[in-house]
Protein backbone atom coordinates (compact mmCIF):
# COMPACT_ATOMS: atom_id res chain seq x y z
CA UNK A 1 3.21 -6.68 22.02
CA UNK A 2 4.69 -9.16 19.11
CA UNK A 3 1.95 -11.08 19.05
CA UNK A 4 -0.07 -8.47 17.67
CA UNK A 5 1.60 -9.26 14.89
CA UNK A 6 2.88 -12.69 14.38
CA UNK A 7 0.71 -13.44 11.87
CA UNK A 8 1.71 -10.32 9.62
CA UNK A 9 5.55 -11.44 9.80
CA UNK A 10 5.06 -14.58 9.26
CA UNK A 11 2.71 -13.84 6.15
CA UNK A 12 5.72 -11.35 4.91
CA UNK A 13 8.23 -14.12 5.70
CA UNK A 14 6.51 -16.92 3.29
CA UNK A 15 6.45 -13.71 0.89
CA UNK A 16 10.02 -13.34 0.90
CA UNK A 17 10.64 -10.65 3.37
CA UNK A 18 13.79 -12.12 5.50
CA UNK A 19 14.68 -8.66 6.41
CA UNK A 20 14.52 -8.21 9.98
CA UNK A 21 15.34 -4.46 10.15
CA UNK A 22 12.63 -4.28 6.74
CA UNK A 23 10.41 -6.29 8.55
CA UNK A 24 10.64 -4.06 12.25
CA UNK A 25 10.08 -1.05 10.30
CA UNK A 26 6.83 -1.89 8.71
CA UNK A 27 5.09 -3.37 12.06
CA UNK A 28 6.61 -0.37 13.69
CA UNK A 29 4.23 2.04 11.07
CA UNK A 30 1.75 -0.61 12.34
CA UNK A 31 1.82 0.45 15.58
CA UNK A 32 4.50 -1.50 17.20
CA UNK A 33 6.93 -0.31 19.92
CA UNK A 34 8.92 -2.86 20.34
CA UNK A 35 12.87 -3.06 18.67
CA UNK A 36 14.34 -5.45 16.10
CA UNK A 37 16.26 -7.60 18.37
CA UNK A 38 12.71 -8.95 19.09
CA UNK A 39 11.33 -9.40 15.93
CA UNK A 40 15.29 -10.52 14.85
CA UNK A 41 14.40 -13.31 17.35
CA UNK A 42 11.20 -14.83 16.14
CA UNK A 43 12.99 -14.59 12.52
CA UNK A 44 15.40 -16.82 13.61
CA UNK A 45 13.35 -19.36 15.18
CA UNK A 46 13.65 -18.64 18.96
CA UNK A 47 10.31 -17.68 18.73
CA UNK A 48 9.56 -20.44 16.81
CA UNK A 49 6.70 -19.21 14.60
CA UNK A 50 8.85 -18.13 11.73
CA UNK A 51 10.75 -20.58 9.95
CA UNK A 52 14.57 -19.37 9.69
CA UNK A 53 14.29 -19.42 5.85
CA UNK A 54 11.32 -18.99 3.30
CA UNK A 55 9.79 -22.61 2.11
CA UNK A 56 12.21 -23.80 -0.38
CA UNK A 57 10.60 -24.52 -3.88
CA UNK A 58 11.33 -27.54 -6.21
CA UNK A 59 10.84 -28.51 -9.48
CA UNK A 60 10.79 -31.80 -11.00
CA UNK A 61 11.79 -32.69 -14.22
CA UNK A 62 10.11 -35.50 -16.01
CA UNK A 63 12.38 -38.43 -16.05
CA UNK A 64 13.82 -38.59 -20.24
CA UNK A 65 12.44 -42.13 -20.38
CA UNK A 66 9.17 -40.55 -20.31
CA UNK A 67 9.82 -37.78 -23.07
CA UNK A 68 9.67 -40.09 -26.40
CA UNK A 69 12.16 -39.66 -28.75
CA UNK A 70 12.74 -37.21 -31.65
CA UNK A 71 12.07 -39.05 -35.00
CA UNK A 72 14.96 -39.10 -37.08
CA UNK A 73 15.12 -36.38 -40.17
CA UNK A 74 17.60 -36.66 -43.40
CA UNK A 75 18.46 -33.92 -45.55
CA UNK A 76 19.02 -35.23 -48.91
CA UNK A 77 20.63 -32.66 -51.08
């Protein structure tokens, strides 16, 4: 039964694992019988316990106000 392992996909899936076929396989050498059309189904959300794509990460810059300014250098020759 899927259930069984829910919590395994969706532990891959945050990991970066969108591979349904990948993902079949190694439940299946868990101990699952059932086929990827299943497991391709709670990937794309009609299971609804995967999201359909890995949480997006940001990363935010600090505004340049913030960053002080370079002091001023003169090369004299």
């Amino acid at each position: 039964m899927i259930d069984d392992y829910r919590l395994y996909l969706h532990h891959r899936w945050m990991g970066g694992c969108t591979n349904a076929a990948a993902l079949t396989r190694e439940i299946q050498q868990l101990g699952y019988r059932g086929d990827i059309n299943t497991v391709r189904g709670i990937a794309v959300g009609t299971g609804k316990h995967l999201p359909t794509s890995p949480t997006p990460v940001s990363f935010s810059t600090p505004h340049t106000s913030a960053i002080p300014p370079l002091p001023r250098v003169i090369w004299c020759a």
